[in-house]
C-alpha atoms as a PDB file:
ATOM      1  CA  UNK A   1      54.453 -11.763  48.327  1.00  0.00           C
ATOM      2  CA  UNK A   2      50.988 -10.311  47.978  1.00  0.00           C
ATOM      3  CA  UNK A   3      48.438 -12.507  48.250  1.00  0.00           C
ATOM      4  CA  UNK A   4      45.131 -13.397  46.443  1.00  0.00           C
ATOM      5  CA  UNK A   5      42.714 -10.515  45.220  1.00  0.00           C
ATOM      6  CA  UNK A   6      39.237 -11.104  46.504  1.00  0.00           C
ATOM      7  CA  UNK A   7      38.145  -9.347  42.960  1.00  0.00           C
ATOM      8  CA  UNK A   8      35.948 -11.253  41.191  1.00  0.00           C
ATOM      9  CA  UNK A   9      36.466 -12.914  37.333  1.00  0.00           C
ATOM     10  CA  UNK A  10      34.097 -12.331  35.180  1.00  0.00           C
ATOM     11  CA  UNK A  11      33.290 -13.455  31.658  1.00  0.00           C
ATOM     12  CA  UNK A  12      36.127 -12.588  29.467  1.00  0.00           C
ATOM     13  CA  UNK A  13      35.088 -11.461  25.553  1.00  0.00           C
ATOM     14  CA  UNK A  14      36.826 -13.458  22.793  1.00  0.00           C
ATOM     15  CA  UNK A  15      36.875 -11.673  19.475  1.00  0.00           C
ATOM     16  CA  UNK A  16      37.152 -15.456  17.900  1.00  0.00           C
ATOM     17  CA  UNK A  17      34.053 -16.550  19.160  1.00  0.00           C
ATOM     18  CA  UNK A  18      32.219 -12.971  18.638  1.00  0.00           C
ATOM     19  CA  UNK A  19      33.559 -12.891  14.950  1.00  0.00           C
ATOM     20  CA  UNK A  20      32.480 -16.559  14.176  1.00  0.00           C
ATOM     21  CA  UNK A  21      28.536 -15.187  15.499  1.00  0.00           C
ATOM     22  CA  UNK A  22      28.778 -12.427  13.470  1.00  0.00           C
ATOM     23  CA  UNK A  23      29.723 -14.384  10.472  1.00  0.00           C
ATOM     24  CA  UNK A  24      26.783 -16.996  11.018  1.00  0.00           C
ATOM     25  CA  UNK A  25      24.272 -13.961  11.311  1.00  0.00           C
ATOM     26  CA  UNK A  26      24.934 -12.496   8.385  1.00  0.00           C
ATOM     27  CA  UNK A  27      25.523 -15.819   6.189  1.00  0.00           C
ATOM     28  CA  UNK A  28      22.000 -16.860   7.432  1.00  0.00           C
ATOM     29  CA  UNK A  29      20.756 -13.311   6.566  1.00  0.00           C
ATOM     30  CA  UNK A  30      22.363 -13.600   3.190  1.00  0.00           C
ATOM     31  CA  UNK A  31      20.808 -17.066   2.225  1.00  0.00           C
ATOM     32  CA  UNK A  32      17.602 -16.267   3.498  1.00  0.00           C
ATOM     33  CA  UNK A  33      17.441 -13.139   1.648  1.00  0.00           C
ATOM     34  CA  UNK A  34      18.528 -15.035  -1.531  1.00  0.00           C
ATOM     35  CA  UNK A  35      15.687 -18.104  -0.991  1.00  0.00           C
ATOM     36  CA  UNK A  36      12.982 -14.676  -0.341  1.00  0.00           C
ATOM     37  CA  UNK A  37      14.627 -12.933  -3.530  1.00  0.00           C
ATOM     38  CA  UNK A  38      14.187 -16.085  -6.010  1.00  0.00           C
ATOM     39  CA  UNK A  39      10.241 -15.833  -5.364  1.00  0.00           C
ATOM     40  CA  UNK A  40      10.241 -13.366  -7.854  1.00  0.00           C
ATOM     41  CA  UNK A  41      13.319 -13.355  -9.902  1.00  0.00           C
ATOM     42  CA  UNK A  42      15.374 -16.651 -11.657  1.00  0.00           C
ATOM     43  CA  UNK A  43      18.873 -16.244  -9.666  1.00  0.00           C
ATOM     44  CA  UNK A  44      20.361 -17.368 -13.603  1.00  0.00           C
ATOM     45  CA  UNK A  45      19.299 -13.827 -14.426  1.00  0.00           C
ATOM     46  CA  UNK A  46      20.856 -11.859 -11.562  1.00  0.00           C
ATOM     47  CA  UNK A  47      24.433 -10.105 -11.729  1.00  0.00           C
ATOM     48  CA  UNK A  48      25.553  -8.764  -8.780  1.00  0.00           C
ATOM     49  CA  UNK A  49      29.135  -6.707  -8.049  1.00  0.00           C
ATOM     50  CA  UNK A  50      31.407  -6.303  -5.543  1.00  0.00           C
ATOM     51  CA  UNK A  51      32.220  -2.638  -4.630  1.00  0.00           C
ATOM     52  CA  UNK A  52      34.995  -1.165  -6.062  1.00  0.00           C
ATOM     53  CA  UNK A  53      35.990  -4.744  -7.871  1.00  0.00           C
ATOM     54  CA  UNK A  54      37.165  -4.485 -10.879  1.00  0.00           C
ATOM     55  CA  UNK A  55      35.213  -1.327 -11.476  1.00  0.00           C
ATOM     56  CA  UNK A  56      36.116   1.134 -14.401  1.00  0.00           C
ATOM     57  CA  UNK A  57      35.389   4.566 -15.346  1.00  0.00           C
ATOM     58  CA  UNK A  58      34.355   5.928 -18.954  1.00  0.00           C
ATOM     59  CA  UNK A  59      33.035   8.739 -20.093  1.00  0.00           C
ATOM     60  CA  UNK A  60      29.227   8.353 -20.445  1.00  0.00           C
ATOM     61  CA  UNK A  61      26.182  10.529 -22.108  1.00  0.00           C
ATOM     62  CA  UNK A  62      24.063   9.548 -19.516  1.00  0.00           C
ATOM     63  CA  UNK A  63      23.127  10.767 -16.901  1.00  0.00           C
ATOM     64  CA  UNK A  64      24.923   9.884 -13.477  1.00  0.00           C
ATOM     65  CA  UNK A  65      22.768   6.924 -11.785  1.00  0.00           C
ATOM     66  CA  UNK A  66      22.091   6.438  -8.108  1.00  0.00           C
ATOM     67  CA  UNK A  67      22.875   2.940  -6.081  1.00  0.00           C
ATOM     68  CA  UNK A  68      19.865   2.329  -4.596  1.00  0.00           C
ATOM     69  CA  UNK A  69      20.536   1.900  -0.409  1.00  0.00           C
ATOM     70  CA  UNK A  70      18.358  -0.342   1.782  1.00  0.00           C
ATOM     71  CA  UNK A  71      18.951  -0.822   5.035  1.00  0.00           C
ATOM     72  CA  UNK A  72      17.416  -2.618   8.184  1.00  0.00           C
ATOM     73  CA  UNK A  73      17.564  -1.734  12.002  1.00  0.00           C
ATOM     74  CA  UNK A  74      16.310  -3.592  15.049  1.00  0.00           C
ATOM     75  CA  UNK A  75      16.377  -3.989  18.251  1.00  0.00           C
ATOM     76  CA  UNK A  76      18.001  -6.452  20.920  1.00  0.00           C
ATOM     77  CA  UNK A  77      17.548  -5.732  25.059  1.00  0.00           C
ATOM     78  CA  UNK A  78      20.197  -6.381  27.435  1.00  0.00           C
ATOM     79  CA  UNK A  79      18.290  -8.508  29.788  1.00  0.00           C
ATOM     80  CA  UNK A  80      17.482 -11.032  26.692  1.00  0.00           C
ATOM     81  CA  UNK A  81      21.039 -11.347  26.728  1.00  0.00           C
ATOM     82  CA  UNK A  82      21.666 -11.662  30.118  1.00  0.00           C
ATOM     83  CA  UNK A  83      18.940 -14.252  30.422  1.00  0.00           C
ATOM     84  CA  UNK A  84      20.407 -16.212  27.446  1.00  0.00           C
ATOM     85  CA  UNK A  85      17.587 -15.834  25.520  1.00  0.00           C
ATOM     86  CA  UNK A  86      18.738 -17.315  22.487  1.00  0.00           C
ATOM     87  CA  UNK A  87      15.605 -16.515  20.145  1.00  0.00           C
ATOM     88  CA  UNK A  88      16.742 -12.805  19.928  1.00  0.00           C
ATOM     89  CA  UNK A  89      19.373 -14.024  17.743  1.00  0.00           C
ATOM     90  CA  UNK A  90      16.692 -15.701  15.267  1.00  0.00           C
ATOM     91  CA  UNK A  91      14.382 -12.569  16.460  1.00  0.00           C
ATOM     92  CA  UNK A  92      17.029 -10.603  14.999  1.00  0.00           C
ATOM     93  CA  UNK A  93      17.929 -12.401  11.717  1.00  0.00           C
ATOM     94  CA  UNK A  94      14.169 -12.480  10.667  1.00  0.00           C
ATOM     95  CA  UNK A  95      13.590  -9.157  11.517  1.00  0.00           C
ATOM     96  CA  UNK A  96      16.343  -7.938   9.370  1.00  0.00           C
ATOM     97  CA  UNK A  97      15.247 -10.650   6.065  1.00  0.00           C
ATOM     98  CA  UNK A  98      11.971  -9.083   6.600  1.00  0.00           C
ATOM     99  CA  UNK A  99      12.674  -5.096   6.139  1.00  0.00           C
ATOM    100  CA  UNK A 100      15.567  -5.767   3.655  1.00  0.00           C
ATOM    101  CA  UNK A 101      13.275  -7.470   1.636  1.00  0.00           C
ATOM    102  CA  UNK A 102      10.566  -4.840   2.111  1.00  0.00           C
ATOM    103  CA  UNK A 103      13.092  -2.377   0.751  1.00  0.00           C
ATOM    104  CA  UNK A 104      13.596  -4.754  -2.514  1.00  0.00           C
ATOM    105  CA  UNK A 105      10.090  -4.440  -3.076  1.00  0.00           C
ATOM    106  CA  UNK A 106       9.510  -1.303  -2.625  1.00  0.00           C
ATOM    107  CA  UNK A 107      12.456  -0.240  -5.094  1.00  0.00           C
ATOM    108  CA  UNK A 108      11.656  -2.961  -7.493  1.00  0.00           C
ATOM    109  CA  UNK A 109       7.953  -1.458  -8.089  1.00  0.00           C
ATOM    110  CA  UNK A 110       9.230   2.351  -7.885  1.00  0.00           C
ATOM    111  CA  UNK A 111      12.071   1.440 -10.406  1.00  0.00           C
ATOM    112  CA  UNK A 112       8.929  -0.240 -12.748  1.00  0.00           C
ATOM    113  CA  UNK A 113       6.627   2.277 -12.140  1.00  0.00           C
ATOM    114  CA  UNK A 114       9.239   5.122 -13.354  1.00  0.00           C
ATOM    115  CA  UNK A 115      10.340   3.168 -16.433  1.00  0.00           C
ATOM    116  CA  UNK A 116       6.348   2.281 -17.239  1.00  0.00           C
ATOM    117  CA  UNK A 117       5.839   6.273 -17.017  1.00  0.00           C
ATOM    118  CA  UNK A 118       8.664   7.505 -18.845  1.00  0.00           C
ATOM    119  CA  UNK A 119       7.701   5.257 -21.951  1.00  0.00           C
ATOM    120  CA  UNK A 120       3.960   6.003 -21.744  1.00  0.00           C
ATOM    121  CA  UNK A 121       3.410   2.425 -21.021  1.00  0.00           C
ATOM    122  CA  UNK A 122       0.591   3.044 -18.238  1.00  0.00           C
ATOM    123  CA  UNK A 123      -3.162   2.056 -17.940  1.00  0.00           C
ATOM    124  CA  UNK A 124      -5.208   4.289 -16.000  1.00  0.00           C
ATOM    125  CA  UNK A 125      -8.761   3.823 -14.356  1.00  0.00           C
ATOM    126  CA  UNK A 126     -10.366   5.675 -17.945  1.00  0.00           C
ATOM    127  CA  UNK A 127      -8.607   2.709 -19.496  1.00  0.00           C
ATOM    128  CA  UNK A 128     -10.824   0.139 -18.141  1.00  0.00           C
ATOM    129  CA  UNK A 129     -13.438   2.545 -16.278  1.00  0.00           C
ATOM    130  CA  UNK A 130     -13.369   0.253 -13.343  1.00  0.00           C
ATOM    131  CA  UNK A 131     -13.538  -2.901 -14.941  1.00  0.00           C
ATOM    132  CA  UNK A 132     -10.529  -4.858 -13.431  1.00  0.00           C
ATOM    133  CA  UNK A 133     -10.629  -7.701 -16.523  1.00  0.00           C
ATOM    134  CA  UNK A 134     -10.740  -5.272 -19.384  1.00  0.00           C
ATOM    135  CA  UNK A 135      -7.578  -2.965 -17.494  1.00  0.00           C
ATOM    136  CA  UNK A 136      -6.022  -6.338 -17.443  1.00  0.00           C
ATOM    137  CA  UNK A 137      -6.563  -6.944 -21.167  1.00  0.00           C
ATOM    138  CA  UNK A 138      -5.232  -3.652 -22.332  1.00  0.00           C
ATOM    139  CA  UNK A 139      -2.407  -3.965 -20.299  1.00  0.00           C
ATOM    140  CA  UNK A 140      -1.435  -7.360 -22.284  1.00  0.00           C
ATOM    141  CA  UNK A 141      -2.137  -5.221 -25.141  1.00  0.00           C
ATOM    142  CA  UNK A 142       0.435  -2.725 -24.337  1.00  0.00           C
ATOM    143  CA  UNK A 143       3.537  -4.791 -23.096  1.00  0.00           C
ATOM    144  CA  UNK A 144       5.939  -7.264 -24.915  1.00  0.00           C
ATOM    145  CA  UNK A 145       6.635 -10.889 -23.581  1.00  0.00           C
ATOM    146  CA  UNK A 146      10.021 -12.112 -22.771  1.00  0.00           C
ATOM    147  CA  UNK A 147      11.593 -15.808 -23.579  1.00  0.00           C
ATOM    148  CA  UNK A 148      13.693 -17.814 -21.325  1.00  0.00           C
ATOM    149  CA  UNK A 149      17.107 -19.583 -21.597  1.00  0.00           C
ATOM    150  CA  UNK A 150      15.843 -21.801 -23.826  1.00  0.00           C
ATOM    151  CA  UNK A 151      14.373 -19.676 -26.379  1.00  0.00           C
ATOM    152  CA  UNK A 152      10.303 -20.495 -24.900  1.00  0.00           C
ATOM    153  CA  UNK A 153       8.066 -17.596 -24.803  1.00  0.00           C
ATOM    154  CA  UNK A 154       7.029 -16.738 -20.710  1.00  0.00           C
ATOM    155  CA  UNK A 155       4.170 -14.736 -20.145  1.00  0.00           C
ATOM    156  CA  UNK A 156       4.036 -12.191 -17.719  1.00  0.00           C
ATOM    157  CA  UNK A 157       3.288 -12.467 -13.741  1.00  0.00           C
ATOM    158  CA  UNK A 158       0.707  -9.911 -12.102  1.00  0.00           C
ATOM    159  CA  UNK A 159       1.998  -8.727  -8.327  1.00  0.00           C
ATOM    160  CA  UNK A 160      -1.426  -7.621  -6.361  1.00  0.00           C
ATOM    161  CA  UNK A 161      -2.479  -8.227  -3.118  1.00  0.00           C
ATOM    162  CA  UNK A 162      -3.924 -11.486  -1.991  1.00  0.00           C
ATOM    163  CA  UNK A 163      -7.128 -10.149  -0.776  1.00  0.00           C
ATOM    164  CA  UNK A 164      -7.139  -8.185  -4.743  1.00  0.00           C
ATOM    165  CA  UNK A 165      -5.818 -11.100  -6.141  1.00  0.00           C
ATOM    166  CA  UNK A 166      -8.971 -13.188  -5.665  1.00  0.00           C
ATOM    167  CA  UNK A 167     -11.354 -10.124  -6.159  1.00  0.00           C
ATOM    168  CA  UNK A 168      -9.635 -10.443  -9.930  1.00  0.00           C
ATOM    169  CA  UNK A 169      -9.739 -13.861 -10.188  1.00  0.00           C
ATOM    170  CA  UNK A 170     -13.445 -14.282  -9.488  1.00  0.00           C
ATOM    171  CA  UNK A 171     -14.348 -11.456 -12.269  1.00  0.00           C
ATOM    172  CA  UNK A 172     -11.919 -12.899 -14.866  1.00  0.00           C
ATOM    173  CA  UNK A 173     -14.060 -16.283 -14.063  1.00  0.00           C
ATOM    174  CA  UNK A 174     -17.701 -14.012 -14.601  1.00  0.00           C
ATOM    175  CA  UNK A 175     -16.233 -12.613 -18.143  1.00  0.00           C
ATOM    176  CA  UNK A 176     -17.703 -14.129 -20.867  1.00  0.00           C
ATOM    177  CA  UNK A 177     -16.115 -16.760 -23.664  1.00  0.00           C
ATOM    178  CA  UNK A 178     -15.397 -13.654 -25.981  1.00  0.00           C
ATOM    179  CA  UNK A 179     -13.168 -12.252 -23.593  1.00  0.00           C
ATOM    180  CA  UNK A 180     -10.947 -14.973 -22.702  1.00  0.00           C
ATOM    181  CA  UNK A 181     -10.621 -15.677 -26.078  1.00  0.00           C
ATOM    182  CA  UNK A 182      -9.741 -12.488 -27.100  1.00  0.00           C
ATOM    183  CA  UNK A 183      -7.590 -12.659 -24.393  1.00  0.00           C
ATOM    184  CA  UNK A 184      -5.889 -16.044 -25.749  1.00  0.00           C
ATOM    185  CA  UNK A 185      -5.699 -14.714 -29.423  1.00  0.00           C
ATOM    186  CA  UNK A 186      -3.674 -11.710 -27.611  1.00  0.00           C
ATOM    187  CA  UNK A 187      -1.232 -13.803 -25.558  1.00  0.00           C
ATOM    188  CA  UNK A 188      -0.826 -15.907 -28.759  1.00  0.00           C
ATOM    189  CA  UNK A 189       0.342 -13.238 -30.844  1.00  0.00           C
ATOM    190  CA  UNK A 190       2.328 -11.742 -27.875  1.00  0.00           C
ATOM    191  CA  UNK A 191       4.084 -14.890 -27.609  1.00  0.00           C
ATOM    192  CA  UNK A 192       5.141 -15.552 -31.264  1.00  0.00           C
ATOM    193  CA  UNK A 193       6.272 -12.075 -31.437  1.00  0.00           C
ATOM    194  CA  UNK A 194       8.800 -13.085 -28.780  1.00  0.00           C
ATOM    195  CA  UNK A 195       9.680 -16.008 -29.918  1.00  0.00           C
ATOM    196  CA  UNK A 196      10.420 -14.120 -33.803  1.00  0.00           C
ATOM    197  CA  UNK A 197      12.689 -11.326 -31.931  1.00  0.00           C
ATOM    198  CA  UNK A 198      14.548 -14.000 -30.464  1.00  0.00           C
ATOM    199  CA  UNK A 199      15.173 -15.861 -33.908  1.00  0.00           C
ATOM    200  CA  UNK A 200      16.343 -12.453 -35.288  1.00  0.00           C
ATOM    201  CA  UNK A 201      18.652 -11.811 -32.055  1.00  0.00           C
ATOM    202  CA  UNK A 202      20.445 -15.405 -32.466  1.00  0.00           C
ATOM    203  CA  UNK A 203      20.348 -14.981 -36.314  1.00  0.00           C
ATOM    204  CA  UNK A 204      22.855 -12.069 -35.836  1.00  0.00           C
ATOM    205  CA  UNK A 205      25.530 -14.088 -34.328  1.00  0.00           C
ATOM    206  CA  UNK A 206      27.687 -16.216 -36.166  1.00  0.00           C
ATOM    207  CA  UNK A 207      28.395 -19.573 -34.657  1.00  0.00           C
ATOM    208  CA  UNK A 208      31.539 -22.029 -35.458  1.00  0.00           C
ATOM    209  CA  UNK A 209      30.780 -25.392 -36.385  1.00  0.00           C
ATOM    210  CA  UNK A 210      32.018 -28.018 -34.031  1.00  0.00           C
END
């Protein structure tokens, strides 16, 4: 009967408990990806799909469209993990948030930029010859306001750096009355021109009484 091997036991890997990390990681990437996302966009007004889920194919006009790929990479060393250093794991979930949300960005303004410039709908620098308020005027000259779920007119939001952001702010403060009300009597118009393509929208649906 042989007797006991003198090799040593070491730390057996269990697919159960490996699985359940993986699943936490990337449910806690999901979420926080989600809270980054609604920043900038009502989660009521997002549709997302499931790949290959109930997809169908018809013959289209149009040209054939791109999915737009992100993707994130990072790093973890082997001596955080055999010194148990549990931050990598949150290390490694922000990391991840942070470039996958970078991505979003940077599609979300290249997918603007290339509808604003196949419509024409652009301002350039002779626009407002360097005056920041009056580029920001013709802009809400040249675009059309939106209404919510509820049928209220929403004005636009302006993305710019924060350092930019309060550069702008302190000139729209040095403009004179005329120019914010100009700028009022704009977004006025702007905003019952919404609100009167809406009414003609509804107007073409026909609804049962109750």
């Amino acid at each position: 009967m042989p007797g006991e091997t003198s090799r040593p036991s070491f730390f057996r890997y269990l697919h159960d408990s490996s699985e359940g990390l993986d699943n936490y990681v990337h449910q806690q990437i999901h979420a926080r990806l989600a809270e980054r996302r609604s920043d900038l966009f009502d989660e009521r007004n997002i549709h997302s799909y499931r790949h290959g889920d109930r997809w169908t194919n018809e013959v289209t006009d149009n040209e054939a469209s791109e999915i737009h790929r992100m993707s994130a990479e990072t790093t973890i060393h082997s001596i955080d993990i055999i010194n148990h250093e549990t931050t990598t794991i949150e290390s490694f979930i922000q990391s991840m948030v942070e470039q996958l949300y970078g991505s979003l960005m940077t599609h979300l303004y290249e997918t603007i930029g290339d509808a604003a410039k196949s419509t024409g709908n652009t301002i350039t620098g002779d626009d407002h010859r360097g005056d920041e308020p009056a580029g920001i005027l013709a802009m809400l000259k040249k675009i059309e306001f939106g209404v919510d779920r509820h049928g209220r007119a929403t004005r636009p939001s302006l993305h710019v750096a924060p350092r930019q952001g309060e550069a702008l702010i302190t000139a729209l403060n040095q403009k004179p009355p005329e120019f914010h009300l100009e700028f009022e009597m704009v977004a006025r118009k702007k905003e019952n021109s919404a609100i009167a393509r809406e009414v003609e929208r509804l107007s073409r649906y026909r609804w049962k009484p109750r």
